[in-house]
N, C-alpha and C. Protein backbone atom coordinates (compact mmCIF):
# COMPACT_ATOMS: atom_id res chain seq x y z
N UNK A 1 -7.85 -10.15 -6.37
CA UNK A 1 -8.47 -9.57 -7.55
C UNK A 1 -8.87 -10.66 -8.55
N UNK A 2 -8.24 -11.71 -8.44
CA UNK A 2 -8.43 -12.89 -9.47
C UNK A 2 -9.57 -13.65 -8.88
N UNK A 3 -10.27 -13.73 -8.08
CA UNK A 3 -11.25 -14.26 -7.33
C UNK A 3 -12.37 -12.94 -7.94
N UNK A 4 -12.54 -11.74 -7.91
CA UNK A 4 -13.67 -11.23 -8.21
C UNK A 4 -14.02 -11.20 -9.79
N UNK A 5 -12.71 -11.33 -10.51
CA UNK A 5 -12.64 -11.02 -12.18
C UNK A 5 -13.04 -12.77 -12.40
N UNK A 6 -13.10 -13.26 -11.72
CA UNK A 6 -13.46 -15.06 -11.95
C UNK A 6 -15.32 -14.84 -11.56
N UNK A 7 -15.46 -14.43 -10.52
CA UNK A 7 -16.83 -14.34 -10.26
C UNK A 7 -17.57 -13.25 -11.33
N UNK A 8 -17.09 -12.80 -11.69
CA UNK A 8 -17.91 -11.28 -13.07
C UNK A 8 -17.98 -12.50 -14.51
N UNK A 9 -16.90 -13.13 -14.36
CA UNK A 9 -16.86 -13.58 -15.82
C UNK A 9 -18.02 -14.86 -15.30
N UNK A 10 -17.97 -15.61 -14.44
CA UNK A 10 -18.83 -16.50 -13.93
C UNK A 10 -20.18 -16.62 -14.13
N UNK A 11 -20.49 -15.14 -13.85
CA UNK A 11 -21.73 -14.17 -13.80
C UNK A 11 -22.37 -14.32 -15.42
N UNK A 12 -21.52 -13.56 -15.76
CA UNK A 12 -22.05 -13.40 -17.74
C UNK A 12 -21.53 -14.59 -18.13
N UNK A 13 -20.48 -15.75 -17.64
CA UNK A 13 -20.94 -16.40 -18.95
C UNK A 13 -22.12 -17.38 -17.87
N UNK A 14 -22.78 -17.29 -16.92
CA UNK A 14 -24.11 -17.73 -17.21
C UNK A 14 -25.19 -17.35 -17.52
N UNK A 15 -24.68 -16.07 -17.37
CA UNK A 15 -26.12 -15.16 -18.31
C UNK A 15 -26.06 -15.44 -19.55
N UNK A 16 -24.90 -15.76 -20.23
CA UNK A 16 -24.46 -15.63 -21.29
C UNK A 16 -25.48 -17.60 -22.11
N UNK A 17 -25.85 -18.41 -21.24
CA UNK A 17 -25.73 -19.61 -21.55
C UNK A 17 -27.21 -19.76 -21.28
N UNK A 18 -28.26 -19.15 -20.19
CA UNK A 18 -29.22 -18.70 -19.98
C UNK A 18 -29.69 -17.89 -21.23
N UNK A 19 -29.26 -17.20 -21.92
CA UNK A 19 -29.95 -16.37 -22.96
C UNK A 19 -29.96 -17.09 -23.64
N UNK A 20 -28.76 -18.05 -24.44
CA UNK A 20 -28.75 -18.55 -25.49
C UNK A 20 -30.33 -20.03 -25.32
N UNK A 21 -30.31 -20.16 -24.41
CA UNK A 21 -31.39 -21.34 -24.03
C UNK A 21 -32.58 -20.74 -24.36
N UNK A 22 -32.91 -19.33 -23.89
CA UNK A 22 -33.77 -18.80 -23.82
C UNK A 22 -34.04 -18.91 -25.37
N UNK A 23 -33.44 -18.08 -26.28
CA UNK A 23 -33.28 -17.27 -27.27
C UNK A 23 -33.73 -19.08 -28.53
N UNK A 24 -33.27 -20.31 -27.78
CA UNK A 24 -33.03 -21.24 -28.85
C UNK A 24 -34.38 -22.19 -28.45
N UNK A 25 -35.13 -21.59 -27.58
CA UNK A 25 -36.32 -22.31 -27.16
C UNK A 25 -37.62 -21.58 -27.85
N UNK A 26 -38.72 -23.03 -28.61
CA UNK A 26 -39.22 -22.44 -29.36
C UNK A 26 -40.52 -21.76 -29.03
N UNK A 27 -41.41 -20.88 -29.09
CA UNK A 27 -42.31 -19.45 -28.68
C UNK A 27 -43.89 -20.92 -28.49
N UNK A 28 -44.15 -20.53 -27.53
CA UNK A 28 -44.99 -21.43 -26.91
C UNK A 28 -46.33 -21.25 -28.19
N UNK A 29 -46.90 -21.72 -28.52
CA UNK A 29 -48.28 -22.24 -29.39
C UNK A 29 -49.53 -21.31 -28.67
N UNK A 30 -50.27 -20.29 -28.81
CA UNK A 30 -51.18 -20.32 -28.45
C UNK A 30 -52.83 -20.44 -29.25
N UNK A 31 -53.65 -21.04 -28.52
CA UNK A 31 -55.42 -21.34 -29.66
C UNK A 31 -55.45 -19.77 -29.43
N UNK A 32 -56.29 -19.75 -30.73
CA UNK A 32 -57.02 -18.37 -30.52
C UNK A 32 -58.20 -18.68 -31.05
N UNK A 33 -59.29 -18.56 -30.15
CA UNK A 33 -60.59 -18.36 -30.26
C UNK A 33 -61.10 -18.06 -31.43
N UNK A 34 -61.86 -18.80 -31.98
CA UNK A 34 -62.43 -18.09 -33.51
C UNK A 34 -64.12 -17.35 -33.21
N UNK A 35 -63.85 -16.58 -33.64
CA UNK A 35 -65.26 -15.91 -33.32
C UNK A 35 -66.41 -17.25 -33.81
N UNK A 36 -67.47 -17.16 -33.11
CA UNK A 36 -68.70 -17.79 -33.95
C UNK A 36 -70.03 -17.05 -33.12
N UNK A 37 -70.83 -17.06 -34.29
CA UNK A 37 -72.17 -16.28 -34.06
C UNK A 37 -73.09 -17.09 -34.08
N UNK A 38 -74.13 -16.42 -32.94
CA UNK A 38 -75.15 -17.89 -32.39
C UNK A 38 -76.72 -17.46 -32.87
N UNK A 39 -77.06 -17.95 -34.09
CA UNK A 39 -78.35 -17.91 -35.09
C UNK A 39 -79.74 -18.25 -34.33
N UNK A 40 -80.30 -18.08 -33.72
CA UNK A 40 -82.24 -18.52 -33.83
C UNK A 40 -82.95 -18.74 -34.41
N UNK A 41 -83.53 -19.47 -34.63
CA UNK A 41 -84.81 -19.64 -35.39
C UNK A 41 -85.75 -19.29 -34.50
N UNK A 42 -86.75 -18.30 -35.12
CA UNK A 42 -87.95 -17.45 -34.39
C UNK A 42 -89.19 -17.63 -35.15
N UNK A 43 -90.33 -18.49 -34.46
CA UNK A 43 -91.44 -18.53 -35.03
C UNK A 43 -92.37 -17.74 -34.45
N UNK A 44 -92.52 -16.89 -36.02
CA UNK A 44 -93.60 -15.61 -35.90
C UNK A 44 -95.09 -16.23 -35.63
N UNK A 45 -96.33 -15.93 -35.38
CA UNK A 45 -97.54 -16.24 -35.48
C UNK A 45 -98.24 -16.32 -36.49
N UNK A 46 -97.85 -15.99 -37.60
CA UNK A 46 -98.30 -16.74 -38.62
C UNK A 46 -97.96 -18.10 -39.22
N UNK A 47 -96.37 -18.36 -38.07
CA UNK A 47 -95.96 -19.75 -38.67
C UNK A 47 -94.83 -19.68 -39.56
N UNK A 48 -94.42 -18.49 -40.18
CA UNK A 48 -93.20 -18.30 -40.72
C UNK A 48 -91.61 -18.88 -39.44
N UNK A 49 -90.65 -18.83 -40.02
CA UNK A 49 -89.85 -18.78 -39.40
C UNK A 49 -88.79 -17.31 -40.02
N UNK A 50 -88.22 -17.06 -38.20
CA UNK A 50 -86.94 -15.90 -39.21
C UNK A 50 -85.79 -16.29 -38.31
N UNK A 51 -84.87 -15.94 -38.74
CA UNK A 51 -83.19 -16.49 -38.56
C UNK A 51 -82.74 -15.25 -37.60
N UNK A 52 -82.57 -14.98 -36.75
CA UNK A 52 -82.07 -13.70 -35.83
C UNK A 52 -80.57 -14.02 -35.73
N UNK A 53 -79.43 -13.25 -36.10
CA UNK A 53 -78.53 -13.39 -35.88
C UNK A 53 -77.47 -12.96 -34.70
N UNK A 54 -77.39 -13.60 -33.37
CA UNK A 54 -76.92 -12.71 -31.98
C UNK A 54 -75.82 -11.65 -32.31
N UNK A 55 -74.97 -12.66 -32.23
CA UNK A 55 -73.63 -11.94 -32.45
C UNK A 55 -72.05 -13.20 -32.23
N UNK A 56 -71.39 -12.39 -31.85
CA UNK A 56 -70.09 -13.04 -31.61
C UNK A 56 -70.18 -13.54 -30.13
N UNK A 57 -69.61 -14.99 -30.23
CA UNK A 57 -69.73 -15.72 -28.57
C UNK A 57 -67.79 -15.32 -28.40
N UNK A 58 -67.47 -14.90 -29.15
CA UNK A 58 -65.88 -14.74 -28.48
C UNK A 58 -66.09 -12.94 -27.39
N UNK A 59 -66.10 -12.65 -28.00
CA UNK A 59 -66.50 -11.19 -26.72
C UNK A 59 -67.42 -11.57 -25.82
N UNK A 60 -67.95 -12.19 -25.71
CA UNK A 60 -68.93 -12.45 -23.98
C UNK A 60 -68.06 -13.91 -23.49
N UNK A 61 -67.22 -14.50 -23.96
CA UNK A 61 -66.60 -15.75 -23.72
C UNK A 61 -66.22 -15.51 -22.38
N UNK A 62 -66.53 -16.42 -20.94
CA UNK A 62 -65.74 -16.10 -19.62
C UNK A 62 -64.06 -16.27 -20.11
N UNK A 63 -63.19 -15.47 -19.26
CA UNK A 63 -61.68 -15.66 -19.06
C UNK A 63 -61.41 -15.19 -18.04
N UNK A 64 -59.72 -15.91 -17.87
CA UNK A 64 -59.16 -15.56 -16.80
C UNK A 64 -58.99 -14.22 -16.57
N UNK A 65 -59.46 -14.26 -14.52
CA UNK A 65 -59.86 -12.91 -14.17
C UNK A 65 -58.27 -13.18 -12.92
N UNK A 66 -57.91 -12.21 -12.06
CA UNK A 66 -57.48 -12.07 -11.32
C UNK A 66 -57.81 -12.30 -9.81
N UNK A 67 -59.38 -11.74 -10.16
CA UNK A 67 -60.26 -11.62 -9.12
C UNK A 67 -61.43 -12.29 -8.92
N UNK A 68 -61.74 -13.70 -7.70
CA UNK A 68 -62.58 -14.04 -7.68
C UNK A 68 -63.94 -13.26 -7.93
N UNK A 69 -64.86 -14.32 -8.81
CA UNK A 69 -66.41 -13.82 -9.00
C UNK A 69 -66.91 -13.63 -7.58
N UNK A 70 -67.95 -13.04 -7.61
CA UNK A 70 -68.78 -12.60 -6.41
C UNK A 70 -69.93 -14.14 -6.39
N UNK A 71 -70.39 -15.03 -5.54
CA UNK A 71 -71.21 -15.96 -5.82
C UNK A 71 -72.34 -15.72 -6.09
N UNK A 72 -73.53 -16.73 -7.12
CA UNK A 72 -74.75 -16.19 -7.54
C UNK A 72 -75.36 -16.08 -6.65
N UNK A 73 -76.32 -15.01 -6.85
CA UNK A 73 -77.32 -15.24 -6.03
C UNK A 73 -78.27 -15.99 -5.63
């Protein structure tokens, strides 16, 4: 019986030493993308210029997929 109450306590206190590592290790850094919006300059035919504003390059940004792309055509 002193052989299994040695292996239980064995058990938790390395769970016990594992958490605390866990728990005292500091939360990994991640970038976060800042949105930016991609402007044109558009020359009308009279020679004016106008400023077209696209949009946000963070929502069309490629990321990690799971699943290979299909190759271009």
């Amino acid at each position: 019986m002193r052989r299994a109450w040695a292996a239980i306590v064995a058990v938790w206190a390395t769970l016990a030493i594992v958490a605390g590592l866990a728990w005292t290790r500091p939360a990994p850094v991640q970038q976060v993308a800042q949105p930016a919006t991609t402007t044109l300059v558009v020359k009308s035919q009279s020679g004016t210029k106008r400023f077209v504003v696209v949009g946000s390059t963070a929502a069309t940004a490629p990321h990690a997929t799971t699943q290979a792309s299909p190759p271009p055509p």
